[in-house]
C-alpha atoms as a PDB file:
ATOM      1  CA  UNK A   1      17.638 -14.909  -6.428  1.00  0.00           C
ATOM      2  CA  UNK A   2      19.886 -12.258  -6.032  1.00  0.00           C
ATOM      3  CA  UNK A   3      17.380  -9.742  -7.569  1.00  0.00           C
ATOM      4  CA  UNK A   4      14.643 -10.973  -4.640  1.00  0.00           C
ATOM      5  CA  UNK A   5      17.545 -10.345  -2.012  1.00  0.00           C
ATOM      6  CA  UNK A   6      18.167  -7.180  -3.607  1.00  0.00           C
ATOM      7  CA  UNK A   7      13.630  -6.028  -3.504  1.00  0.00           C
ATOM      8  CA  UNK A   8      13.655  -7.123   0.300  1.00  0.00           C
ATOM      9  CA  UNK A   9      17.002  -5.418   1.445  1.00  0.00           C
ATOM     10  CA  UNK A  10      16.044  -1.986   0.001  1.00  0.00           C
ATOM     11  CA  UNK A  11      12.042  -2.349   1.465  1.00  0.00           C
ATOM     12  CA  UNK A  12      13.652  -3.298   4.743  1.00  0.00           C
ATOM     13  CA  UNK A  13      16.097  -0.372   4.798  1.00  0.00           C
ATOM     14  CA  UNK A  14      12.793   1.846   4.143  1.00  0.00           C
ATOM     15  CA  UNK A  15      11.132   0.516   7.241  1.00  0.00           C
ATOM     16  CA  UNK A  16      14.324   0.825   9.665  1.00  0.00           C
ATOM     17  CA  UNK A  17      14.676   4.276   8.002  1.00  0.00           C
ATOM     18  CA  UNK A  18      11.461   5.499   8.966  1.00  0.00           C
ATOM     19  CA  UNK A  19      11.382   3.771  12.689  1.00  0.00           C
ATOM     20  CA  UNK A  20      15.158   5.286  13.216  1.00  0.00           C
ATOM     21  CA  UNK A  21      13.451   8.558  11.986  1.00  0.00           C
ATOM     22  CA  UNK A  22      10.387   8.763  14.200  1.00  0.00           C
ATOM     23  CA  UNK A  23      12.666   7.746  17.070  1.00  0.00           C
ATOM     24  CA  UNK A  24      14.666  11.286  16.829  1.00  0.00           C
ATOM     25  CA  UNK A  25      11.667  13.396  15.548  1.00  0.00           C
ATOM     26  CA  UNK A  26       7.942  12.772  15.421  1.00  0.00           C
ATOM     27  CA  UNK A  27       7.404  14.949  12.742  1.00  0.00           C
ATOM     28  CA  UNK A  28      10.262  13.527  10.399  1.00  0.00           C
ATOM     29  CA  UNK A  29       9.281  10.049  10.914  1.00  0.00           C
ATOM     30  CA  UNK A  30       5.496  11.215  10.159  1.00  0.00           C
ATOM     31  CA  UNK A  31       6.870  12.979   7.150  1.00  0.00           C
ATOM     32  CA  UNK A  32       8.587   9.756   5.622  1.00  0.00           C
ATOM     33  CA  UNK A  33       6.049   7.110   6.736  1.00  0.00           C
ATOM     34  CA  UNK A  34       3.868   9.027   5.118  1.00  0.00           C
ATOM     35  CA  UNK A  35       5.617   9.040   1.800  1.00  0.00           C
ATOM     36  CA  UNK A  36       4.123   7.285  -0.649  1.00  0.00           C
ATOM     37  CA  UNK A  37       8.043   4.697   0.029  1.00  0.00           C
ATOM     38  CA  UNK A  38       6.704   1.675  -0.796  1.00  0.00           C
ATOM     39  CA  UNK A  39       3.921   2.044  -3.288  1.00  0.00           C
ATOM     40  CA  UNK A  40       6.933   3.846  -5.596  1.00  0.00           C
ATOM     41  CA  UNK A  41       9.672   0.429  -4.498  1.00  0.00           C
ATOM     42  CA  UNK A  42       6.418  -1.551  -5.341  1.00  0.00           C
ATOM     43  CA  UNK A  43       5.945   0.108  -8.955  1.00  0.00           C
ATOM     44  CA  UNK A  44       9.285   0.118  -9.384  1.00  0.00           C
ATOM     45  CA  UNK A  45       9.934  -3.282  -9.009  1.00  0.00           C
ATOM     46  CA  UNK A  46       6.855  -3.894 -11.348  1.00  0.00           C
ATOM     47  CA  UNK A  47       8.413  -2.152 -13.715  1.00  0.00           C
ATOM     48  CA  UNK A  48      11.730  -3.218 -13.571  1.00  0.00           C
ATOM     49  CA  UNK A  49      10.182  -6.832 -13.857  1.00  0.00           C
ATOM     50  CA  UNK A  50       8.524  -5.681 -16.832  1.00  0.00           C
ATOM     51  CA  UNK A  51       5.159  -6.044 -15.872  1.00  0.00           C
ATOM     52  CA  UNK A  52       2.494  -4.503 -18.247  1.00  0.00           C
ATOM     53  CA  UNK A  53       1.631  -0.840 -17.627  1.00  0.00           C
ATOM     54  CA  UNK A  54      -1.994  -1.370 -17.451  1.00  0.00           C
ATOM     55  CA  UNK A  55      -1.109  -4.014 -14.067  1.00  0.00           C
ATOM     56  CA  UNK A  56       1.410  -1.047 -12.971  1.00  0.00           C
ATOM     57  CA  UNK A  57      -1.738   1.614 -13.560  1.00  0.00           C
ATOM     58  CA  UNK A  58      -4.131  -0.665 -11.906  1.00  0.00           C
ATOM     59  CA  UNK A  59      -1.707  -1.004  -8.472  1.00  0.00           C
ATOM     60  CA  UNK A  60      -1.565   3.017  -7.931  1.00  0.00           C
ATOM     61  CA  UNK A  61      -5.526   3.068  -8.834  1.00  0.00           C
ATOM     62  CA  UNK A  62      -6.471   0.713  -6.265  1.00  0.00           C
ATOM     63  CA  UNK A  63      -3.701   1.640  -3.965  1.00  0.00           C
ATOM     64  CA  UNK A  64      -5.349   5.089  -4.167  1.00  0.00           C
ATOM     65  CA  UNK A  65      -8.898   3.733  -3.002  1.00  0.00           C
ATOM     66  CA  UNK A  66      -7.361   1.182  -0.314  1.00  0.00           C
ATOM     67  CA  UNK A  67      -5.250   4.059   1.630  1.00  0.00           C
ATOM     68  CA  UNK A  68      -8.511   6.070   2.384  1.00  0.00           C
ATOM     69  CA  UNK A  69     -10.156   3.761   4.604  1.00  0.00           C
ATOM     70  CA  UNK A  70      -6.947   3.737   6.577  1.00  0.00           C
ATOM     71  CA  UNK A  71      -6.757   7.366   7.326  1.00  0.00           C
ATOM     72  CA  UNK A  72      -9.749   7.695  10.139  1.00  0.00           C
ATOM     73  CA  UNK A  73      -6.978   5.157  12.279  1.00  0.00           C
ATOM     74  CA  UNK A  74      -3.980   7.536  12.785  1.00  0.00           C
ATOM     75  CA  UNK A  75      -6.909  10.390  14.002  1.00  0.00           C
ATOM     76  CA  UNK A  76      -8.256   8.211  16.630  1.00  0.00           C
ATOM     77  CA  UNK A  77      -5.145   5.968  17.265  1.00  0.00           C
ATOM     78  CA  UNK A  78      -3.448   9.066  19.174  1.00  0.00           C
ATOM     79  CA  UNK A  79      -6.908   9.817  21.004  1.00  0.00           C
ATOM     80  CA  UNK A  80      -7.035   6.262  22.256  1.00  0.00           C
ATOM     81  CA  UNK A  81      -3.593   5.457  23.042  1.00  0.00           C
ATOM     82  CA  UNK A  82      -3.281   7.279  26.144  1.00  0.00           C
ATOM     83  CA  UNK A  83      -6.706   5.786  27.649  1.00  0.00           C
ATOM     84  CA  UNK A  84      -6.596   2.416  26.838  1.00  0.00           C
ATOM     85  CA  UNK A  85      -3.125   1.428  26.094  1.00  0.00           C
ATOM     86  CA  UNK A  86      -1.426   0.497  23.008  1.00  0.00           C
ATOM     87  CA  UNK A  87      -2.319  -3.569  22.380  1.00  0.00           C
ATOM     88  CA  UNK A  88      -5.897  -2.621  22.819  1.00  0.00           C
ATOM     89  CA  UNK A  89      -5.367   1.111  20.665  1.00  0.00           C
ATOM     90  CA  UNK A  90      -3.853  -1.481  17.617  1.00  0.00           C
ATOM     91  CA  UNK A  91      -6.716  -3.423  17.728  1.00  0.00           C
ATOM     92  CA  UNK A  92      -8.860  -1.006  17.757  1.00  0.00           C
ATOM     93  CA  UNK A  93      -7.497   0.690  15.331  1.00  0.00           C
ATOM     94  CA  UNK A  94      -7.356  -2.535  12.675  1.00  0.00           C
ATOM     95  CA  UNK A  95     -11.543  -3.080  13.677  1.00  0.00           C
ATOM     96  CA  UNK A  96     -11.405   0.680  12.469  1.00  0.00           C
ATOM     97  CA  UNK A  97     -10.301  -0.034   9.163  1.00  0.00           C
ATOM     98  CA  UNK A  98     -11.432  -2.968   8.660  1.00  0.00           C
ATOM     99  CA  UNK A  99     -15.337  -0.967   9.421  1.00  0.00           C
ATOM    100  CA  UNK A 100     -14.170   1.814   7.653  1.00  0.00           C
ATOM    101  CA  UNK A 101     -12.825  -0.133   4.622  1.00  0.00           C
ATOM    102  CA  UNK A 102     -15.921  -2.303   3.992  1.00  0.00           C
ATOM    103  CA  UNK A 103     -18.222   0.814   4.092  1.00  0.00           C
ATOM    104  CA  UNK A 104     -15.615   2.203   1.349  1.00  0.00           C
ATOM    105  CA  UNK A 105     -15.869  -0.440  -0.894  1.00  0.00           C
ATOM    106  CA  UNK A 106     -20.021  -0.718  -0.603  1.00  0.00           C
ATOM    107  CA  UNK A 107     -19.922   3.040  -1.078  1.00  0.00           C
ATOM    108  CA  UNK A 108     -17.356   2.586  -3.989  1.00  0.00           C
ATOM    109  CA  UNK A 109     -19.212  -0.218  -6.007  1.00  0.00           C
ATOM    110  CA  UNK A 110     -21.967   2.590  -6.618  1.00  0.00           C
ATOM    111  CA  UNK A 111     -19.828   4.245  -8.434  1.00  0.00           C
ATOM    112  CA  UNK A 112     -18.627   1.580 -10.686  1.00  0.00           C
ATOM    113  CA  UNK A 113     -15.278   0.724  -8.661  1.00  0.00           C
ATOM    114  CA  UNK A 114     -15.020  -2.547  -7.048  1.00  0.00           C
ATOM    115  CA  UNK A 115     -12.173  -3.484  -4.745  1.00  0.00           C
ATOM    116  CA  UNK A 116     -13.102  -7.266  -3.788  1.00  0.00           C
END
């Protein structure tokens, strides 16, 4: 238990880290958020937990193909925030990557890698 206490105190120093950070300097809180921080806790912890390499490979494969569908959000998410507000920018931006994720994984699966 203490070990699980331990995994979600450090992840949620990470994320209080990086919202303290982008509150002082847009560019330092763009720097860290955009560091890889919890896809290394994550393989980490697998590690630590002694999970098999080949589940530990597999999570920075896939990890890999799941954070490109992502990236067309923060270009329009700045475009729309100032014309329609930010509830309707976040939802607009998830309907973004959900769009842009599917078409990944249909384009994907031609090449032999499947993510559902």
């Amino acid at each position: 238990m203490t070990w699980l206490i331990t995994k979600y105190a450090i992840t949620a120093f990470m994320v209080v880290l990086i919202s303290e950070a982008a509150k002082r300097s847009d560019k330092l809180g763009g720097l860290i958020a955009a560091l890889p921080l919890v896809t290394v806790l994550t393989l980490i912890w697998l590690y630590v937990e002694q999970q098999p390499s080949e589940k530990i490979a597999n999570h920075a494969w896939y990890t890999f193909w799941y954070v490109l569908p992502t990236l067309p959000m923060f270009l329009v998410f700045p475009f729309l925030l100032p014309r329609i507000g930010f509830w309707w920018t976040m939802a607009a931006s998830v309907v973004i990557t959900l769009v842009c994720f599917v078409a990944a994984a249909l384009v994907l699966k031609r090449f032999g890698i499947v993510l559902w």
